[in-house]
Protein backbone atom coordinates (compact mmCIF):
# COMPACT_ATOMS: atom_id res chain seq x y z
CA UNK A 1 0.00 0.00 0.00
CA UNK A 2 1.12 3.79 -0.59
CA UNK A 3 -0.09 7.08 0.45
CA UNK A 4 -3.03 8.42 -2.11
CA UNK A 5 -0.91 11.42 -2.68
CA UNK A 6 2.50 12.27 -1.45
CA UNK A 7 4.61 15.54 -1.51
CA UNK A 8 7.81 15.72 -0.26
CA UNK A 9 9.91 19.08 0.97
CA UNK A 10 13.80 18.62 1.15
CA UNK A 11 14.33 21.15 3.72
CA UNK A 12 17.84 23.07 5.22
CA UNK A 13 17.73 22.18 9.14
CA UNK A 14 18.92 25.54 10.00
CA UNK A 15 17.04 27.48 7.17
CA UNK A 16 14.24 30.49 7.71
CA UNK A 17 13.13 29.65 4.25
CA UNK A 18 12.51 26.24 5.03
CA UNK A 19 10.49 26.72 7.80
CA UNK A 20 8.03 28.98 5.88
CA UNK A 21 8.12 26.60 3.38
CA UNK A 22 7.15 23.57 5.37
CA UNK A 23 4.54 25.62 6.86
CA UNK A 24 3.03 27.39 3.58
CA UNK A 25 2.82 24.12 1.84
CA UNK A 26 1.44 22.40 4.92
CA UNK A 27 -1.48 25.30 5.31
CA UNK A 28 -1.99 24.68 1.06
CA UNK A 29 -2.21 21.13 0.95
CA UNK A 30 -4.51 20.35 3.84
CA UNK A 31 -2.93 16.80 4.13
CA UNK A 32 -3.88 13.67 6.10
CA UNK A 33 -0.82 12.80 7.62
CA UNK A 34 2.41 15.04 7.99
CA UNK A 35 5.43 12.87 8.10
CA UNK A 36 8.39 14.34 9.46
CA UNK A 37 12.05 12.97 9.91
CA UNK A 38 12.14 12.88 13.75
CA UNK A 39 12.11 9.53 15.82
CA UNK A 40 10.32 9.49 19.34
CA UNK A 41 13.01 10.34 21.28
CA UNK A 42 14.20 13.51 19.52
CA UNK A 43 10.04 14.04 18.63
CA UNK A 44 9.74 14.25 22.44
CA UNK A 45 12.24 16.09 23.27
CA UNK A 46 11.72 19.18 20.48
CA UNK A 47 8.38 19.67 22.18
CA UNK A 48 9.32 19.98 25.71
CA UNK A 49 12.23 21.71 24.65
CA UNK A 50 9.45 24.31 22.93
CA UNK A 51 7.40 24.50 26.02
CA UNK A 52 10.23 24.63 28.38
CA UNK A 53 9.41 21.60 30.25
CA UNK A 54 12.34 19.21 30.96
CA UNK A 55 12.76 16.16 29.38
CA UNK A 56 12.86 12.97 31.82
CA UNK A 57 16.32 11.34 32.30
CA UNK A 58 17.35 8.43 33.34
CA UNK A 59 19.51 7.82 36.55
CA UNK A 60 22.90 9.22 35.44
CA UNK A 61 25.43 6.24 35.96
CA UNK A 62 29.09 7.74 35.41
CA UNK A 63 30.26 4.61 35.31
CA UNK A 64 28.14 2.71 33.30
CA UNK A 65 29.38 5.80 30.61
CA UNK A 66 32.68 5.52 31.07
CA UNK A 67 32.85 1.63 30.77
CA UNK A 68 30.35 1.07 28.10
CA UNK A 69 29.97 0.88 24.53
CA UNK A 70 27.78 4.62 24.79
CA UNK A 71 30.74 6.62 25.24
CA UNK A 72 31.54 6.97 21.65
CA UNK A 73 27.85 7.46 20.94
CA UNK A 74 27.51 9.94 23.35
CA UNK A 75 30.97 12.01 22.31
CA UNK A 76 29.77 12.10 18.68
CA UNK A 77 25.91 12.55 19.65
CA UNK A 78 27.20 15.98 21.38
CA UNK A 79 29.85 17.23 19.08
CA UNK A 80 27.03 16.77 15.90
CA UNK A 81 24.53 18.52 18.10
CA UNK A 82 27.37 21.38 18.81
CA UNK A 83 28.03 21.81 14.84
CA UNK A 84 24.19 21.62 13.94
CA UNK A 85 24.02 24.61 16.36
CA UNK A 86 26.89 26.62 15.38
CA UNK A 87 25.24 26.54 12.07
CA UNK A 88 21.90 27.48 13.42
CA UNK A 89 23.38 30.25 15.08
CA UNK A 90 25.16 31.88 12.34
CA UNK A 91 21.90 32.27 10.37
CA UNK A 92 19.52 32.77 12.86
CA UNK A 93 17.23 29.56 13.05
CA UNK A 94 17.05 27.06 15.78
CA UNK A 95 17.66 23.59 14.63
CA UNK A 96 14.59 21.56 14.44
CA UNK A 97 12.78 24.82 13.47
CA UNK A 98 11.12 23.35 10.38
CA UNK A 99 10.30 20.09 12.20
CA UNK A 100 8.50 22.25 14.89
CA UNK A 101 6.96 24.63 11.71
CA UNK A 102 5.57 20.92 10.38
CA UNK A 103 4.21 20.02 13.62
CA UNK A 104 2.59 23.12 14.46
CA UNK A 105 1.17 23.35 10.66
CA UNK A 106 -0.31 20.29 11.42
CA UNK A 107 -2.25 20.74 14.90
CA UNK A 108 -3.67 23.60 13.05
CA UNK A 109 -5.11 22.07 10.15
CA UNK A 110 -6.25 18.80 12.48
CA UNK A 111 -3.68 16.38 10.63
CA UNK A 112 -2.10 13.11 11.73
CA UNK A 113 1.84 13.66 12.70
CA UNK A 114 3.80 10.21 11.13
CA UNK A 115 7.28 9.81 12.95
CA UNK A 116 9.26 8.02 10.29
CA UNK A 117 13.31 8.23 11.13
CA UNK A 118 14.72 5.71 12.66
CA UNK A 119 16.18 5.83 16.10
CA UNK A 120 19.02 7.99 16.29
CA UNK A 121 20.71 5.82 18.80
CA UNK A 122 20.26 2.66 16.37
CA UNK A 123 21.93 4.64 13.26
CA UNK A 124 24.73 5.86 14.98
CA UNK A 125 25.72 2.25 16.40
CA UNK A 126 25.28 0.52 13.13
CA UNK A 127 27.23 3.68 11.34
CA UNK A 128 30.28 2.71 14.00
CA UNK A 129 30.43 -0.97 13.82
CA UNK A 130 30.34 -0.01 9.96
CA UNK A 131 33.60 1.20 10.17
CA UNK A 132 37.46 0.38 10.35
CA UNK A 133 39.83 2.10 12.41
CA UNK A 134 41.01 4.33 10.28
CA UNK A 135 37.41 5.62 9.16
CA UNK A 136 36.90 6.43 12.92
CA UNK A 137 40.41 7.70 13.44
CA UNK A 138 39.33 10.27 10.06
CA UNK A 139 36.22 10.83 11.69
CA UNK A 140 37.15 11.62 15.03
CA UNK A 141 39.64 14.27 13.05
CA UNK A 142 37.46 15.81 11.17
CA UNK A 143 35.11 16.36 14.00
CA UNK A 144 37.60 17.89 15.84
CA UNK A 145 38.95 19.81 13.39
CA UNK A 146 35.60 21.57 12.64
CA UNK A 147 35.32 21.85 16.09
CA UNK A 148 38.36 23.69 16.94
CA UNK A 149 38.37 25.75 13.28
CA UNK A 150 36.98 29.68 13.48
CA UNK A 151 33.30 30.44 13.00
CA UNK A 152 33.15 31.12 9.40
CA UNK A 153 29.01 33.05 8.81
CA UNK A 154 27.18 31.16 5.81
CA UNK A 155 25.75 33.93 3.56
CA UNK A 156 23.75 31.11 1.70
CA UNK A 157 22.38 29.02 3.73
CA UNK A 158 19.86 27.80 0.91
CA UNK A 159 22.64 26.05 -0.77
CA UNK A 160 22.49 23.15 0.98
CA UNK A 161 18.85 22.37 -0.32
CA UNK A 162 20.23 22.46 -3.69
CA UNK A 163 21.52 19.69 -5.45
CA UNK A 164 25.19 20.63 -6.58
CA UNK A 165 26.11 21.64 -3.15
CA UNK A 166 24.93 18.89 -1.30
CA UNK A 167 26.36 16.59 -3.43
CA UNK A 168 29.68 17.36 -3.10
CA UNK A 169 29.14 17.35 0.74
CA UNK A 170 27.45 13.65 0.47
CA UNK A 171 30.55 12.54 -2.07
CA UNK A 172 33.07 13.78 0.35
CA UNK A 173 31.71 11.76 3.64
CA UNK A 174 31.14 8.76 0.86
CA UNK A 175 34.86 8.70 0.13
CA UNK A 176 35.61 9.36 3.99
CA UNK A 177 33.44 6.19 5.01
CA UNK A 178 31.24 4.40 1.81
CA UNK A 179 29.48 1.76 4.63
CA UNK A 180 28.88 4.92 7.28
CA UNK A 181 27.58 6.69 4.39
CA UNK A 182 25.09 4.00 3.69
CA UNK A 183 23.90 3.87 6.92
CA UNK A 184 23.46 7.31 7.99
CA UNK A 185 21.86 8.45 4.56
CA UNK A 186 20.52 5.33 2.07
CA UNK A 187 19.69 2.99 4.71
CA UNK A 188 17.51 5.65 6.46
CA UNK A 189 15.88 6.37 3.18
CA UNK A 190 15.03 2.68 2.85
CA UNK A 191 13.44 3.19 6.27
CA UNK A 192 11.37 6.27 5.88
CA UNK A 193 10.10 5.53 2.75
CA UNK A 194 9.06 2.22 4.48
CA UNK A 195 7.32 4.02 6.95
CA UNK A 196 5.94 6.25 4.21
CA UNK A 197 4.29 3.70 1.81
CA UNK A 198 3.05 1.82 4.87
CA UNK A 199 0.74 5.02 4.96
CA UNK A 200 -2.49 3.59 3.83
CA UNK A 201 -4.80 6.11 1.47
CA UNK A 202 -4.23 9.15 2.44
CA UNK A 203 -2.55 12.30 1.30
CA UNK A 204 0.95 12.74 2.70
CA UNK A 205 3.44 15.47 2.83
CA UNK A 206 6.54 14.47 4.25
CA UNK A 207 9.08 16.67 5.67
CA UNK A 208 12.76 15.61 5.15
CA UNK A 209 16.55 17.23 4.77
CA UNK A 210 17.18 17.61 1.47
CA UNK A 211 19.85 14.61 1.43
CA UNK A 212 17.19 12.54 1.63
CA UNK A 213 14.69 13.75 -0.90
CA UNK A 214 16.14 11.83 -3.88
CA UNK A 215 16.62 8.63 -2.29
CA UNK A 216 13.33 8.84 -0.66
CA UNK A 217 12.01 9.09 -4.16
CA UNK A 218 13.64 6.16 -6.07
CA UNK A 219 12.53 3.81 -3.08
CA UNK A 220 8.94 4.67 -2.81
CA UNK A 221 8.28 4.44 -6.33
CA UNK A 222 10.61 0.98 -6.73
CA UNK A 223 9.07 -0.78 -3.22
CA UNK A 224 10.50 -3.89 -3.91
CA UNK A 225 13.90 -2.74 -3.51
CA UNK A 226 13.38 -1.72 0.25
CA UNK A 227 14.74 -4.43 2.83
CA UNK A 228 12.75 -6.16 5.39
CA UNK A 229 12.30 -3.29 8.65
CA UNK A 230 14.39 -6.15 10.90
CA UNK A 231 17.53 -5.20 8.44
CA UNK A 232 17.24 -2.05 9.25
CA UNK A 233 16.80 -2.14 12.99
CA UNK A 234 19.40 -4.93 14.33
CA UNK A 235 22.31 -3.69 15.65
CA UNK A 236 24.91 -6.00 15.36
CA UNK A 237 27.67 -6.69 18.24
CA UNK A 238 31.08 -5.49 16.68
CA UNK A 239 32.86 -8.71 15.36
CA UNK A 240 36.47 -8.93 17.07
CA UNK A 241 38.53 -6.43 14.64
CA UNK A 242 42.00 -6.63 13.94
CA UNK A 243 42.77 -3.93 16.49
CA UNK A 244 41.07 -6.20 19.46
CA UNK A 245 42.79 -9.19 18.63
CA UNK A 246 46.46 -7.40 19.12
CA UNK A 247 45.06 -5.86 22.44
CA UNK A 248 44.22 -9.36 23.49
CA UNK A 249 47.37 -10.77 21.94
CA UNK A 250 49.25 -7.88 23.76
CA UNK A 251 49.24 -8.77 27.33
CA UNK A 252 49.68 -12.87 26.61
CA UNK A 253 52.72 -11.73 24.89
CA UNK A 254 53.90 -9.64 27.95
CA UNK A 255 53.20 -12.14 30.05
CA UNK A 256 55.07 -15.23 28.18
CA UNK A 257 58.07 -12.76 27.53
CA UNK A 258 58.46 -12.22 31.03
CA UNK A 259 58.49 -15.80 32.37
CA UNK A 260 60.65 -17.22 30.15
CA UNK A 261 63.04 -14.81 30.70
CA UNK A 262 62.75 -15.55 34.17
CA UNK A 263 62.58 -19.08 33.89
CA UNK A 264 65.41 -18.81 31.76
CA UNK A 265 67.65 -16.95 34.83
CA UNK A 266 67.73 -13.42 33.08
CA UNK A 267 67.55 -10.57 35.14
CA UNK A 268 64.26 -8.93 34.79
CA UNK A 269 63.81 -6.72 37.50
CA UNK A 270 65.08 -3.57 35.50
CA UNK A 271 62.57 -4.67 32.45
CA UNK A 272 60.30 -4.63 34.51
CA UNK A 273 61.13 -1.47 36.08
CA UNK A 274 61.06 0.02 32.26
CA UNK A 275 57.58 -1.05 31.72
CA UNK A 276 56.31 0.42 34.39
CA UNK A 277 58.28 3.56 34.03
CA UNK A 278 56.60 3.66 30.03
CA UNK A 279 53.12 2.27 31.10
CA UNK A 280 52.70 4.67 34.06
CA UNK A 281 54.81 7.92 33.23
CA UNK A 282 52.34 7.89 29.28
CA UNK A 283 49.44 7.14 31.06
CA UNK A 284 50.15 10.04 33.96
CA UNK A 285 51.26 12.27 31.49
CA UNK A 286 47.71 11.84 29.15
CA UNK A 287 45.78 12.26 32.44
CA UNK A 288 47.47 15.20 33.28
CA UNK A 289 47.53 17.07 29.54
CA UNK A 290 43.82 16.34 29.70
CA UNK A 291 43.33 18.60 32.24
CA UNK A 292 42.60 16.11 34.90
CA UNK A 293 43.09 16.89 38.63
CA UNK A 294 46.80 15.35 40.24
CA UNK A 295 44.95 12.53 42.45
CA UNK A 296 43.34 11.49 38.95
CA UNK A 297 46.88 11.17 37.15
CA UNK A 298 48.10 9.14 40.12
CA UNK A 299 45.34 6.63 39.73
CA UNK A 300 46.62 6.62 36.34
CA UNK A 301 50.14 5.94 37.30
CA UNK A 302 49.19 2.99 39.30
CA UNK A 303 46.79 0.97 37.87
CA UNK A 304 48.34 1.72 34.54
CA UNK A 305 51.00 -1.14 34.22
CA UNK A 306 47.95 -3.85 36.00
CA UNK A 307 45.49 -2.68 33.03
CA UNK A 308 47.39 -2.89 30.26
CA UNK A 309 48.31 -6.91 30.86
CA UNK A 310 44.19 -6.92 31.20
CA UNK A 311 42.60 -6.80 28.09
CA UNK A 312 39.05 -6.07 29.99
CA UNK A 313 40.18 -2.87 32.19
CA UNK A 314 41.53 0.01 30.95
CA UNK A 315 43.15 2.95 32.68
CA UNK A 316 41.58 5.48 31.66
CA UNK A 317 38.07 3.90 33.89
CA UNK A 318 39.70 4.12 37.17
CA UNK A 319 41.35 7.65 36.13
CA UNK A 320 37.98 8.74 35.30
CA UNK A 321 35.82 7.40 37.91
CA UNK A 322 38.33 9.52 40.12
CA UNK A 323 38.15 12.49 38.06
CA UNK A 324 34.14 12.45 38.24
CA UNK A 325 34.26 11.69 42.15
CA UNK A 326 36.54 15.01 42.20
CA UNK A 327 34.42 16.89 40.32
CA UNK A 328 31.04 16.05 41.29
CA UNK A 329 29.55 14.90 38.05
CA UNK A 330 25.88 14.87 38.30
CA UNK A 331 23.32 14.96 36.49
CA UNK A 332 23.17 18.81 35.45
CA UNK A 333 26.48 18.30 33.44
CA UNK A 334 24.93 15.40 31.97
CA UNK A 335 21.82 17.53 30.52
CA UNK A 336 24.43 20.79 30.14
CA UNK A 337 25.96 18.51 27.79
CA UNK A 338 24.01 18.65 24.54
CA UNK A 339 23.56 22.68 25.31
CA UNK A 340 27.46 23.65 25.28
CA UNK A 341 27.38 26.24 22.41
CA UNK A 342 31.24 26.87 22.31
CA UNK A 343 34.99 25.19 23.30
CA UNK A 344 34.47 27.11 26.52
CA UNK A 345 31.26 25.83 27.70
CA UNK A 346 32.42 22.39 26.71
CA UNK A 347 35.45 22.46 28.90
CA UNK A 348 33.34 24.39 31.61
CA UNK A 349 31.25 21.10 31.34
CA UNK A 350 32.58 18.46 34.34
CA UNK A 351 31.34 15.37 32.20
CA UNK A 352 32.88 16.14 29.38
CA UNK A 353 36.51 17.78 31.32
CA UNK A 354 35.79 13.54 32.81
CA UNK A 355 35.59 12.09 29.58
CA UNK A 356 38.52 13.81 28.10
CA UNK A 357 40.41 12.35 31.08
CA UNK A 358 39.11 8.95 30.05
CA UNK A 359 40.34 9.25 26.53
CA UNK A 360 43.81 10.96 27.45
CA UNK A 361 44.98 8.17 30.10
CA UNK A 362 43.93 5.33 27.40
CA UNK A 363 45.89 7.07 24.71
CA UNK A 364 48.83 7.76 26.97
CA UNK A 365 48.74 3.73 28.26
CA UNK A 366 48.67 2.91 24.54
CA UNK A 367 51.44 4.74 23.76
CA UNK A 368 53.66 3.09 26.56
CA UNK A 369 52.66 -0.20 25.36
CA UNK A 370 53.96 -0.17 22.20
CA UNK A 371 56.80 1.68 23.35
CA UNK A 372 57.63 -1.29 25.26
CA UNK A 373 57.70 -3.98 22.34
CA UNK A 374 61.15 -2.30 20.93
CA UNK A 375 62.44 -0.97 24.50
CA UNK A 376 61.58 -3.75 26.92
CA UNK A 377 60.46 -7.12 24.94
CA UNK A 378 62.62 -7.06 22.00
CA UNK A 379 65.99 -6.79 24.36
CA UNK A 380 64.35 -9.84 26.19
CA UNK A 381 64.01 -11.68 23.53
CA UNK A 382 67.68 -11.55 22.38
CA UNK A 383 68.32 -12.52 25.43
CA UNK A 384 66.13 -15.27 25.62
CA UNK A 385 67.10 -16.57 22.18
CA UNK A 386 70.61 -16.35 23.15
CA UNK A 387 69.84 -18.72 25.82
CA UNK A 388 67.34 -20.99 24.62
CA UNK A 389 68.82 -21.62 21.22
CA UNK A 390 71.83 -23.57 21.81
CA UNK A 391 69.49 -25.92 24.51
CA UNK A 392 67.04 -26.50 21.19
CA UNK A 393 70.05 -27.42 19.04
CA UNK A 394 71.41 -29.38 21.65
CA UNK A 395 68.22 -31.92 21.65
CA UNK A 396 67.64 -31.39 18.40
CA UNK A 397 70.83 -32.64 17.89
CA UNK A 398 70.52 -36.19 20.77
CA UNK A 399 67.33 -36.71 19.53
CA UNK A 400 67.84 -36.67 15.18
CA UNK A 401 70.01 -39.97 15.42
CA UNK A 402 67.42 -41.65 17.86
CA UNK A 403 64.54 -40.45 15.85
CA UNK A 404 66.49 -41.88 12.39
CA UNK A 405 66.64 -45.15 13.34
CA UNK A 406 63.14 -44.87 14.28
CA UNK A 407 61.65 -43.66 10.92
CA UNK A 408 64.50 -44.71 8.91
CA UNK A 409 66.00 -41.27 8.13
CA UNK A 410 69.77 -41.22 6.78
C-alpha cells in the first residue's frame, strides 16, 4: 500500500526559508498525515524543549558511561549537536525549526503527525560498527577539526537544499566512510520511505533534509527494492577487529616474555622497572595534559601497568571514575551537555573535562605499550634466544640420530 498522494519538501535544518516553506505548503495542501524525519526520542524532546518543560532522564550512571559501549555514541551525539548549532546560530534559526513549523502546521489544520526516522541511537551504532579504524580515526579528526576551526558566517544558507552543493558534501563523507555513508543516509531512506508507503490512502506530505529527498524518491516508487524493517533495525555486536585481537594478543605476549626470561635466569627486575616507568609515566602524562586533577593522574600511574596486561580494564576507567568523584559529576552536566554552544562551555562542562580524562589516560597507556615492544620485549628476547637456542640445538641434535633409526632417516 502507498499514500493516495504524497509531496515531499527537502528542507535546510537551519534554514528560515525552510520553515516557511514547510509551513506554507502544509497550510496549502490540507494533508492527512504530515510525516516528518524525527524519531520518538528527539520528537519528544523538540516539544518539551518548545514549552520549556524538561525532558525525563534516566539515573545518570558515570560509570556505566565511562565503561560502556555509549561513550563513543555519546561524544559524537554531542559534538554533531554542537556543529548543527553553530550553524543554526550563524543564520539565525534554531535547529529543528522546520520540524517544529511541520508540527505546528499540522495541529492547526487537524492532521495526523507520522514519525518516520529511525532511532538515532540505532543509526549511529550501526554507522560505527560499519567502520574500520582508520574511518573512525578520520572521523574523530574531522570532528575535531571543525570543532576547533573559526566560526566562518554562511551567507547562503539555501545552498544546501540544492543539489550541486549537497552533493559534493554527500561525495566527500562517501569517500571518507562508503558503509557509514550508507547507513546514515541510504539505509535511512530505505526506512522512511518504508514508513511512508506503509501510509495507507491518504494524502501525505513528508518533511525531510534535502539529502534525503532523492533517495526517498527512487525507493517509494521501486518498493521492492526496500529491505525487510528487521535489516534495518538490528544492531549487530562489533565482530572482534583486527585492532582487538592485538590488544588481546598484547598482554599474553607480555606475560610469556616475562616468564621465560625468568625461567630462563635473566635478570628482569630492570625490564620490569622500564615497563612500568613507560606504562605509568604515558598514562600520567595523558591524564594530566587532559586537564585532569593530580589525584586522577596518580590513579593513572598505578593501575596503569595492571590494566594494560588486562585486556578487559583500561586505565583510563579508574582515572575517570576519580576524576568524576573530584568533580562532582551529576546529572546537570549530563543535561548541560548537549547545550554547550562553544569550546568554553564544553570544557566548563565536568562530564565532558571527565571524559577527556578517560580518553587521554587510554591514549597515553597505549602509547607506553607499544613503546615497550622495541624498548623492553625485544631486548628480552635476544636474550632469551641467546639462551634458549643452543638448549634447542642441543636436543635437536641427541634426539635426530634416535629419531632416524626410528623412521629410517639417513
Amino acid at each position: 500500500m502507498a499514500p493516495e498522494s504524497l509531496e515531499i519538501i527537502g528542507t535546510a535544518h537551519v534554514s528560515e526559508k525552510s520553515v516557511e516553506k514547510v509551513r506554507n505548503t502544509i497550510l496549502e495542501k490540507k494533508p492527512d498525515v504530515v510525516a516528518i524525519e524525527l524519531d520518538i526520542n528527539r520528537y519528544t524532546n523538540l516539544l518539551n524543549e518548545k514549552e520549556g518543560v524538561e525532558t525525563p532522564k534516566e539515573e545518570f550512571q558515570i560509570k556505566k558511561l565511562i565503561k560502556g559501549d555509549n561513550l563513543t555514541l555519546f561524544l559524537v551525539s554531542g559534538f554533531l549537536s554542537y556543529m548543527q548549532r553553530r550553524i543554526g546560530d550563524d543564520v539565525g534559526v534554531k535547529p529543528g525549526s522546520e520540524m517544529m513549523a511541520a508540527i505546528e502546521a499540522a495541529n492547526e489544520i487537524g492532521a495526523k503527525i507520522a514519525l518516520i526516522d529511525r532511532d538515532i541511537s540505532i543509526t549511529l551504532n550501526r554507522a560505527l560498527n560499519k567502520m574500520s579504524i582508520i574511518e573512525k580515526m578520520k572521523f574523530i579528526y574531522g570532528l575535531i577539526a571543525s570543532f576547533f576551526s573559526k566560526d566562518e558566517e554562511i551567507e547562503d544558507i539555501e545552498s544546501i537544499t540544492e543539489g550541486d552543493a549537497l552533493e559534493e558534501v554527500m561525495e566527500y563523507f562517501k569517500e571518507m566512510s562508503p558503509k557509514a555513508y550508507d547507513v546514515l543516509v541510504n539505509e535511512r531512506d530505505q526506512y522512511m520511505a518504508r514508513m511512508l508507503t506503509d501510509i495507507p490512502d491518504e494524502s501525505v506530505v513528508a518533511v525531510v533534509g534535502a539529502g534525503h529527498k532523492e533517495g526517498l524518491t527512487k525507493y517509494i516508487n521501486n518498493p521492492e527494492d526496500i529491505p525487510p524493517l528487521y535489516d534495518l533495525l538490528g544492531v549487530e555486536k562489533s565482530r572482534f577487529s583486527f585492532m582487538q585481537i592485538l590488544l588481546f594478543l598484547i598482554p599474553v605476549v607480555f606475560i610469556a616474555v616475562f616468564a621465560m626470561a625468568f625461567f630462563s635466569g635473566i635478570n628482569i627486575q630492570t625490564s620490569i622497572l622500564q615497563y612500568v616507568l613507560l606504562t605509568s609515566g604515558l598514562s600520567f602524562a595523558g591524564c594530566i595534559l587532559s586537564g585532569s586533577k593530580i589525584y586522577s593522574a596518580v590513579t593513572a600511574f598505578i593501575v596503569a601497568p595492571l590494566t594494560v596486561l588486562h585486556p578487559l580494564l583500561a586505565a583510563g576507567w579508574f582515572s575517570g571514575l576519580v576524576e568524576a568523584k573530584g568533580r562532582k559529576v551529576g546529572m546537570d552536566d549530563l543535561a548541560d551537555f548537549k547545550d554547550c554552544e562553544s569550546l568554553r562551555d564544553f570544557w566548563d562542562n565536568n562530564l565532558f573535562r571527565v571524559l577527556i580524562v578517560v580518553v587521554g589516560t587510554n591514549i597515553g597507556a597505549m602509547i607506553g605499550a607499544f613503546l615497550t615492544i622495541p624498548n623492553v620485549f625485544y631486548p628480552l628476547i635476544l636474550k632469551i634466544s641467546a639462551i634458549i637456542n643452543p638448549i634447542i640445538i642441543t636436543i635437536f641434535n641427541t634426539l635426530n640420530p634416535i629419531l632416524g633409526k626410528i623412521f629410517g632417516w639417513g
